[in-house]
C-alpha atoms as a PDB file:
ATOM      1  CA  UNK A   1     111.387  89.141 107.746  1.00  0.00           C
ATOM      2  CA  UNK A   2     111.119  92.966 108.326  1.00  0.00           C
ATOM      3  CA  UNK A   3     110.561  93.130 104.199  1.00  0.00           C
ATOM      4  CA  UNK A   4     107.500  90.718 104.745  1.00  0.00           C
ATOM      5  CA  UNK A   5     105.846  92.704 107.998  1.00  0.00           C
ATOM      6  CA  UNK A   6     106.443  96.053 105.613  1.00  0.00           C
ATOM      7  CA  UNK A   7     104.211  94.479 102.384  1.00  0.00           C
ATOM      8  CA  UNK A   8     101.647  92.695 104.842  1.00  0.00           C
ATOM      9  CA  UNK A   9     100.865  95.966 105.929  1.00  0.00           C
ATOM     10  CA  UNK A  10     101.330  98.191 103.240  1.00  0.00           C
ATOM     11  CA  UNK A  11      99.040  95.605 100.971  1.00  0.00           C
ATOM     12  CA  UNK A  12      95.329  96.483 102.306  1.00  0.00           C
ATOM     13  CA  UNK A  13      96.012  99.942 101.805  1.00  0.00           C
ATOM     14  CA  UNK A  14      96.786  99.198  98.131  1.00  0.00           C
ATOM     15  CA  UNK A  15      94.015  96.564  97.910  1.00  0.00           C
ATOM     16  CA  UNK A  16      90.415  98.077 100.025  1.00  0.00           C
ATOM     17  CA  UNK A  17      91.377 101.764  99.151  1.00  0.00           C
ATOM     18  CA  UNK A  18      89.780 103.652  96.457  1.00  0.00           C
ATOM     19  CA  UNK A  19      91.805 106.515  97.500  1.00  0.00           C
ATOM     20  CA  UNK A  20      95.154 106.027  99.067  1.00  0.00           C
ATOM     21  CA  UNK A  21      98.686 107.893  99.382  1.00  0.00           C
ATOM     22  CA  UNK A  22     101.864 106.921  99.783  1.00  0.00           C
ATOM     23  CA  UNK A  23     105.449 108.191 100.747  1.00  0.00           C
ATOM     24  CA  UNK A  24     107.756 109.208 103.074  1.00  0.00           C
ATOM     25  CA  UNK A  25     107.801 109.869 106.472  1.00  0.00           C
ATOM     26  CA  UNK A  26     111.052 111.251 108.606  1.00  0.00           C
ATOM     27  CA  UNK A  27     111.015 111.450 112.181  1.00  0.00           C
ATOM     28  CA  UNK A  28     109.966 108.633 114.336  1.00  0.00           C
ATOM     29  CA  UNK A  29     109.637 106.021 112.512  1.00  0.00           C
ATOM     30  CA  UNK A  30     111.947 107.385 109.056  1.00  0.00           C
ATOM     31  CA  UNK A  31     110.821 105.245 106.591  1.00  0.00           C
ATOM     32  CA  UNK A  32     107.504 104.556 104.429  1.00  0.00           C
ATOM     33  CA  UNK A  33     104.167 105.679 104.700  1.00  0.00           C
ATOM     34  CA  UNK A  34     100.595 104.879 103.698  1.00  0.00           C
ATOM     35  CA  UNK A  35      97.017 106.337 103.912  1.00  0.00           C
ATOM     36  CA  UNK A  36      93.575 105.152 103.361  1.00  0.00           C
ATOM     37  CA  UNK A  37      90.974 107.439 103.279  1.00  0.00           C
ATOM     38  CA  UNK A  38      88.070 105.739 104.491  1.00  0.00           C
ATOM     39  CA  UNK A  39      85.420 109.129 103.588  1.00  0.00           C
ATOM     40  CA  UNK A  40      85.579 112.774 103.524  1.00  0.00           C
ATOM     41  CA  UNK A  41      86.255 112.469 107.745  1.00  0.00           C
ATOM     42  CA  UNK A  42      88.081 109.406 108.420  1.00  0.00           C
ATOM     43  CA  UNK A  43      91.082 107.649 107.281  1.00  0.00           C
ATOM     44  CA  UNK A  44      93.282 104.811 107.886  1.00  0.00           C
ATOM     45  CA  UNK A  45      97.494 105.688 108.286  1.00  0.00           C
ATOM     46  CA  UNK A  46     100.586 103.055 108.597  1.00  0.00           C
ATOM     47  CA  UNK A  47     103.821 104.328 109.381  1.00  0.00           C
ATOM     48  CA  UNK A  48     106.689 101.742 109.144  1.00  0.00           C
ATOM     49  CA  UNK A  49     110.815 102.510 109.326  1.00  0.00           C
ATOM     50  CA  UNK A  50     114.074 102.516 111.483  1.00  0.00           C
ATOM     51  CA  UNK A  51     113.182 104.754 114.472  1.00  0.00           C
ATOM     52  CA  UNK A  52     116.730 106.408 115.682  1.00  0.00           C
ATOM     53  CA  UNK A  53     115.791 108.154 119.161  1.00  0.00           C
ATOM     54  CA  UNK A  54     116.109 107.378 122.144  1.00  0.00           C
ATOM     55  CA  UNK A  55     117.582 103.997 120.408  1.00  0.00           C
ATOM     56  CA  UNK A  56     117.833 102.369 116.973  1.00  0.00           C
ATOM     57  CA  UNK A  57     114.880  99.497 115.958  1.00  0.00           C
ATOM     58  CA  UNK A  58     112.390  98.809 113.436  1.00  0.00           C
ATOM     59  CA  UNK A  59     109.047 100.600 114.129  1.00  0.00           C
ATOM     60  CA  UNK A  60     105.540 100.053 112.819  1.00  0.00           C
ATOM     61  CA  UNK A  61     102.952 102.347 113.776  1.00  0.00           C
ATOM     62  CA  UNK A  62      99.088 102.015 112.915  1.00  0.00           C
ATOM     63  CA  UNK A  63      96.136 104.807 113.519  1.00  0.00           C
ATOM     64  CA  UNK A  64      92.877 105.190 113.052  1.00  0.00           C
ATOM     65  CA  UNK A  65      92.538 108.792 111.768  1.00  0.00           C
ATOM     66  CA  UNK A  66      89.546 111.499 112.264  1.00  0.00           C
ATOM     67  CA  UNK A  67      89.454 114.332 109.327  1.00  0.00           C
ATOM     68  CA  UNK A  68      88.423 117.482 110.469  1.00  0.00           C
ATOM     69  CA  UNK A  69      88.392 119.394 106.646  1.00  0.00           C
ATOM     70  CA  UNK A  70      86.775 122.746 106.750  1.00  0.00           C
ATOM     71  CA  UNK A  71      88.613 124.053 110.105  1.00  0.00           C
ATOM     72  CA  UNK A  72      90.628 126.758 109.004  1.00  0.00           C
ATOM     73  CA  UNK A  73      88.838 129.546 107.139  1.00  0.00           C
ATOM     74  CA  UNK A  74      90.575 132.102 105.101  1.00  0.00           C
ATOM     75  CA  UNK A  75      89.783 135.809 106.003  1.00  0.00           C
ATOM     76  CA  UNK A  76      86.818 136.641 103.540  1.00  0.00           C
ATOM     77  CA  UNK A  77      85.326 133.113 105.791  1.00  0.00           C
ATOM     78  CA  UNK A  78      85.215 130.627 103.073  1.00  0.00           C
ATOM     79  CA  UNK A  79      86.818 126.859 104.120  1.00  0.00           C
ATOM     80  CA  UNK A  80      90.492 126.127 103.530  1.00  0.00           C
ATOM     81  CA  UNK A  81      89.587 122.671 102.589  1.00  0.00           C
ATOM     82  CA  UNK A  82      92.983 121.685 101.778  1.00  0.00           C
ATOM     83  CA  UNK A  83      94.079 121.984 105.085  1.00  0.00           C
ATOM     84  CA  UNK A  84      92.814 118.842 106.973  1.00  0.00           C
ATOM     85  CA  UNK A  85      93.529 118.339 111.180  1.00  0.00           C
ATOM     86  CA  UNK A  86      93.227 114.788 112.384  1.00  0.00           C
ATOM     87  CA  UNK A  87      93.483 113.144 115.386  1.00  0.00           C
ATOM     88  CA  UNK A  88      94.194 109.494 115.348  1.00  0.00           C
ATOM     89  CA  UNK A  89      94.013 106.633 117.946  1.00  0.00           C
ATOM     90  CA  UNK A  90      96.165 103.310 117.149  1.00  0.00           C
ATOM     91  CA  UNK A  91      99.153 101.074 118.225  1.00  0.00           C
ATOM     92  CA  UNK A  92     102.482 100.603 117.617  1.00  0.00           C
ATOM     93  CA  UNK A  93     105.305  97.539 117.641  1.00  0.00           C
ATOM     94  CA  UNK A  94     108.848  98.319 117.781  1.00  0.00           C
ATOM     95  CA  UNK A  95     111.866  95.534 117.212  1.00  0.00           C
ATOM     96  CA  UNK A  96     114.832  97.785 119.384  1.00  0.00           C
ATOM     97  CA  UNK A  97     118.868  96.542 118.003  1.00  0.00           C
ATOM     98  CA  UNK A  98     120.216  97.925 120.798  1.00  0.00           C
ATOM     99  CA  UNK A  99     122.987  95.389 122.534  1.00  0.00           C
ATOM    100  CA  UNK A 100     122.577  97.110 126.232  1.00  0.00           C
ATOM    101  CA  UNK A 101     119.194  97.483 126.375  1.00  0.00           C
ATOM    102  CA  UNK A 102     117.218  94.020 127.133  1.00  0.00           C
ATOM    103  CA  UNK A 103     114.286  95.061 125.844  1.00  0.00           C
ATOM    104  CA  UNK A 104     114.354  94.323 122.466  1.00  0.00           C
ATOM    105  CA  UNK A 105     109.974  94.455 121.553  1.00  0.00           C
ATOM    106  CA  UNK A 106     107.829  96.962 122.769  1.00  0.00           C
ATOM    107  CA  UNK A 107     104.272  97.351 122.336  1.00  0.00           C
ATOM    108  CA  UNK A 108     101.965 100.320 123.007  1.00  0.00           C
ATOM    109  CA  UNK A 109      99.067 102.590 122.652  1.00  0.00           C
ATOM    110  CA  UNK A 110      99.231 106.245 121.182  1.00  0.00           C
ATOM    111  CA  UNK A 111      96.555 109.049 120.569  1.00  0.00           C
ATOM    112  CA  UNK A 112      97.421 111.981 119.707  1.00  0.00           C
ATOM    113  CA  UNK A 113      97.291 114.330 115.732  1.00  0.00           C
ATOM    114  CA  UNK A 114      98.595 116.462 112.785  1.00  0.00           C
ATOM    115  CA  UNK A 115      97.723 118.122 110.404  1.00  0.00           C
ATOM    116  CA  UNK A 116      98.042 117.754 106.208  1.00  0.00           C
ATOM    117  CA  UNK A 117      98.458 120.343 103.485  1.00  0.00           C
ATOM    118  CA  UNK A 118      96.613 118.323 100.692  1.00  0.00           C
ATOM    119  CA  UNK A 119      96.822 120.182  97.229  1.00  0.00           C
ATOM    120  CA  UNK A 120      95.940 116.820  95.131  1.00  0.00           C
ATOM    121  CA  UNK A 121      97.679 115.108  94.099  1.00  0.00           C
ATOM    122  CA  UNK A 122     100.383 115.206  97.216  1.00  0.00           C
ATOM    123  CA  UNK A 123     100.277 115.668 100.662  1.00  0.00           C
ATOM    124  CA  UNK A 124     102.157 117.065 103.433  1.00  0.00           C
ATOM    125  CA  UNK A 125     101.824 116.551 106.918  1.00  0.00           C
ATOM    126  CA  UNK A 126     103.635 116.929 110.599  1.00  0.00           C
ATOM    127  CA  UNK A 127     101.792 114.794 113.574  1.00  0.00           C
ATOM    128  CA  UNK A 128     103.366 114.091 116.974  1.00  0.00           C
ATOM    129  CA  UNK A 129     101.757 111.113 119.042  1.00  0.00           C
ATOM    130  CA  UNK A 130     102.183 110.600 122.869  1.00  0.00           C
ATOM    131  CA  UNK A 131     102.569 107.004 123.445  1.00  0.00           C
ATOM    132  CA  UNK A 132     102.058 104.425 126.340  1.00  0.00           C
ATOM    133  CA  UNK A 133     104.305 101.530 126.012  1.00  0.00           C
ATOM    134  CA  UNK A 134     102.521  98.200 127.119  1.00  0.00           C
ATOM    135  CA  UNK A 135     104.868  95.705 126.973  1.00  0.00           C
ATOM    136  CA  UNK A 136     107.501  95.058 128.526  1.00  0.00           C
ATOM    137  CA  UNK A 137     106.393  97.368 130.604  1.00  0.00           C
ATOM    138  CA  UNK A 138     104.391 100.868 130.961  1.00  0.00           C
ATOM    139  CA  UNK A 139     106.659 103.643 129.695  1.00  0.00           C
ATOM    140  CA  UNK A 140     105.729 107.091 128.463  1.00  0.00           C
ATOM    141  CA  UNK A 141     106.848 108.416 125.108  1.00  0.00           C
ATOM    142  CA  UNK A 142     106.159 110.518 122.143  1.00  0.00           C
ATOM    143  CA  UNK A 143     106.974 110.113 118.811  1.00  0.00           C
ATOM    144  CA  UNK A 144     106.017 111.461 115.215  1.00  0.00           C
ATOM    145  CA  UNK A 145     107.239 113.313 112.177  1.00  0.00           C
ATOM    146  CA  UNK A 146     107.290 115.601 109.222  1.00  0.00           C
ATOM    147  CA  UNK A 147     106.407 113.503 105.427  1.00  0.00           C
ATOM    148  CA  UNK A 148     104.984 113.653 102.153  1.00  0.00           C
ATOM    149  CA  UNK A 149     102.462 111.257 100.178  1.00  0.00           C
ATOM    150  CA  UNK A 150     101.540 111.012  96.981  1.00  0.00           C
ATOM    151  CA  UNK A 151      97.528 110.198  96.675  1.00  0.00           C
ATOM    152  CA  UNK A 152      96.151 107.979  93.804  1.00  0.00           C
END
Protein backbone atom coordinates (compact mmCIF):
# COMPACT_ATOMS: atom_id res chain seq x y z
CA UNK A 1 0.00 0.00 0.00
CA UNK A 2 2.70 2.59 1.03
CA UNK A 3 4.54 1.46 -2.54
CA UNK A 4 1.20 2.53 -4.33
CA UNK A 5 0.66 6.13 -2.34
CA UNK A 6 4.68 6.66 -3.25
CA UNK A 7 4.08 6.11 -7.40
CA UNK A 8 0.55 7.92 -7.27
CA UNK A 9 2.37 10.77 -6.25
CA UNK A 10 5.58 10.63 -7.69
CA UNK A 11 3.70 9.93 -11.30
CA UNK A 12 2.39 13.64 -12.23
CA UNK A 13 5.66 14.91 -11.58
CA UNK A 14 7.06 12.48 -14.18
CA UNK A 15 4.01 12.91 -16.46
CA UNK A 16 2.89 17.20 -16.58
CA UNK A 17 6.61 18.25 -16.02
CA UNK A 18 8.78 19.42 -18.73
CA UNK A 19 11.35 19.99 -16.19
CA UNK A 20 11.49 17.90 -13.10
CA UNK A 21 14.16 16.53 -10.45
CA UNK A 22 14.39 13.83 -8.47
CA UNK A 23 16.30 12.34 -5.39
CA UNK A 24 16.90 12.16 -2.02
CA UNK A 25 15.87 13.84 0.82
CA UNK A 26 17.21 13.11 4.66
CA UNK A 27 15.69 14.66 7.51
CA UNK A 28 12.03 14.67 8.08
CA UNK A 29 10.66 12.71 5.95
CA UNK A 30 14.23 10.45 4.81
CA UNK A 31 13.24 9.08 1.80
CA UNK A 32 12.45 10.24 -1.97
CA UNK A 33 11.97 13.40 -3.48
CA UNK A 34 10.45 15.14 -6.49
CA UNK A 35 10.18 18.64 -8.12
CA UNK A 36 8.20 20.24 -10.77
CA UNK A 37 9.09 23.39 -11.91
CA UNK A 38 6.08 25.00 -12.95
CA UNK A 39 8.22 28.48 -14.57
CA UNK A 40 11.23 30.41 -13.84
CA UNK A 41 9.28 31.41 -10.15
CA UNK A 42 7.19 28.62 -9.14
CA UNK A 43 7.44 25.00 -8.64
CA UNK A 44 5.71 22.04 -7.42
CA UNK A 45 7.81 19.65 -4.50
CA UNK A 46 6.71 16.04 -2.96
CA UNK A 47 8.58 14.73 -0.22
CA UNK A 48 7.69 11.09 0.77
CA UNK A 49 9.77 8.61 3.44
CA UNK A 50 10.00 7.11 7.04
CA UNK A 51 10.07 10.20 9.32
CA UNK A 52 12.16 9.04 12.65
CA UNK A 53 11.59 12.08 15.19
CA UNK A 54 9.70 12.59 17.60
CA UNK A 55 8.35 8.92 16.43
CA UNK A 56 8.74 6.47 13.55
CA UNK A 57 5.80 6.58 10.49
CA UNK A 58 5.48 6.99 6.92
CA UNK A 59 5.34 10.70 5.87
CA UNK A 60 4.20 12.41 2.70
CA UNK A 61 4.62 15.96 2.39
CA UNK A 62 3.31 18.23 -0.60
CA UNK A 63 4.16 22.19 -1.30
CA UNK A 64 3.46 24.58 -3.48
CA UNK A 65 6.82 26.36 -4.02
CA UNK A 66 7.64 30.26 -4.85
CA UNK A 67 11.24 30.77 -6.70
CA UNK A 68 12.85 33.76 -5.79
CA UNK A 69 16.15 33.36 -8.48
CA UNK A 70 18.18 36.47 -8.70
CA UNK A 71 18.36 37.20 -4.73
CA UNK A 72 21.79 36.84 -3.93
CA UNK A 73 24.23 38.98 -5.92
CA UNK A 74 27.87 38.37 -6.04
CA UNK A 75 30.13 41.40 -5.09
CA UNK A 76 30.83 43.05 -8.60
CA UNK A 77 26.39 43.01 -8.35
CA UNK A 78 25.62 40.62 -11.03
CA UNK A 79 22.72 37.73 -9.99
CA UNK A 80 23.78 34.43 -8.47
CA UNK A 81 21.11 32.75 -10.39
CA UNK A 82 21.97 29.42 -9.25
CA UNK A 83 21.08 30.09 -5.94
CA UNK A 84 17.21 29.97 -5.76
CA UNK A 85 15.12 30.83 -2.11
CA UNK A 86 11.60 29.51 -2.00
CA UNK A 87 8.98 29.57 0.22
CA UNK A 88 6.34 26.97 -0.09
CA UNK A 89 2.77 26.50 1.33
CA UNK A 90 1.28 22.75 1.31
CA UNK A 91 0.11 19.74 3.48
CA UNK A 92 1.26 16.83 4.83
CA UNK A 93 -0.15 13.06 5.91
CA UNK A 94 1.74 10.99 8.22
CA UNK A 95 0.91 7.00 8.99
CA UNK A 96 2.81 6.99 12.86
CA UNK A 97 3.97 2.82 13.86
CA UNK A 98 4.29 3.73 17.12
CA UNK A 99 2.49 0.97 19.63
CA UNK A 100 1.99 3.70 22.64
CA UNK A 101 0.96 6.41 20.87
CA UNK A 102 -2.91 6.18 19.67
CA UNK A 103 -2.58 8.38 17.15
CA UNK A 104 -1.57 6.59 14.37
CA UNK A 105 -2.69 9.47 11.13
CA UNK A 106 -2.05 12.92 11.33
CA UNK A 107 -2.87 15.55 9.00
CA UNK A 108 -1.66 19.16 8.75
CA UNK A 109 -0.77 22.41 7.22
CA UNK A 110 2.91 23.78 6.84
CA UNK A 111 4.44 27.07 5.33
CA UNK A 112 7.52 27.76 5.71
CA UNK A 113 11.20 27.62 2.92
CA UNK A 114 14.77 26.73 1.74
CA UNK A 115 16.88 27.36 -0.34
CA UNK A 116 18.65 25.27 -3.55
CA UNK A 117 22.15 25.36 -4.98
CA UNK A 118 21.14 24.46 -8.64
CA UNK A 119 24.32 23.99 -10.92
CA UNK A 120 22.27 21.90 -13.73
CA UNK A 121 22.03 19.27 -13.86
CA UNK A 122 21.67 18.59 -9.80
CA UNK A 123 20.40 20.29 -7.05
CA UNK A 124 20.94 20.81 -3.50
CA UNK A 125 18.78 22.13 -1.02
CA UNK A 126 18.05 22.48 3.02
CA UNK A 127 14.26 23.78 3.91
CA UNK A 128 12.71 23.58 7.38
CA UNK A 129 8.76 23.87 7.53
CA UNK A 130 6.72 24.78 10.71
CA UNK A 131 3.72 22.69 10.71
CA UNK A 132 0.11 22.74 12.23
CA UNK A 133 -1.21 19.34 12.72
CA UNK A 134 -5.07 19.18 11.94
CA UNK A 135 -6.12 16.01 12.71
CA UNK A 136 -6.37 14.35 15.34
CA UNK A 137 -5.90 17.28 16.79
CA UNK A 138 -4.01 20.85 16.57
CA UNK A 139 -0.35 20.28 17.40
CA UNK A 140 2.64 22.43 16.54
CA UNK A 141 5.68 21.05 14.78
CA UNK A 142 8.49 21.57 12.42
CA UNK A 143 10.02 19.44 10.18
CA UNK A 144 12.41 19.48 7.03
CA UNK A 145 15.77 18.45 5.67
CA UNK A 146 19.00 18.54 3.79
CA UNK A 147 18.75 16.50 -0.12
CA UNK A 148 19.86 16.33 -3.52
CA UNK A 149 17.91 16.01 -7.00
CA UNK A 150 18.85 15.28 -10.11
CA UNK A 151 16.83 17.61 -12.83
CA UNK A 152 15.87 16.22 -16.33
Amino acid sequence: MKKLLIILIFMPVFLLAQSYGIGVILGSPTGLTGKMMLGRTSAIAVNAGWSFWPSSGFHITGDYQFLFPGSFADEDGRPINSLIPYLGLGGRVRFKSDDDDDDDFQAGVRFGGGIEYLPTPMGIFIELYPVVNLIPSTKFAFEGGLGFRIYF
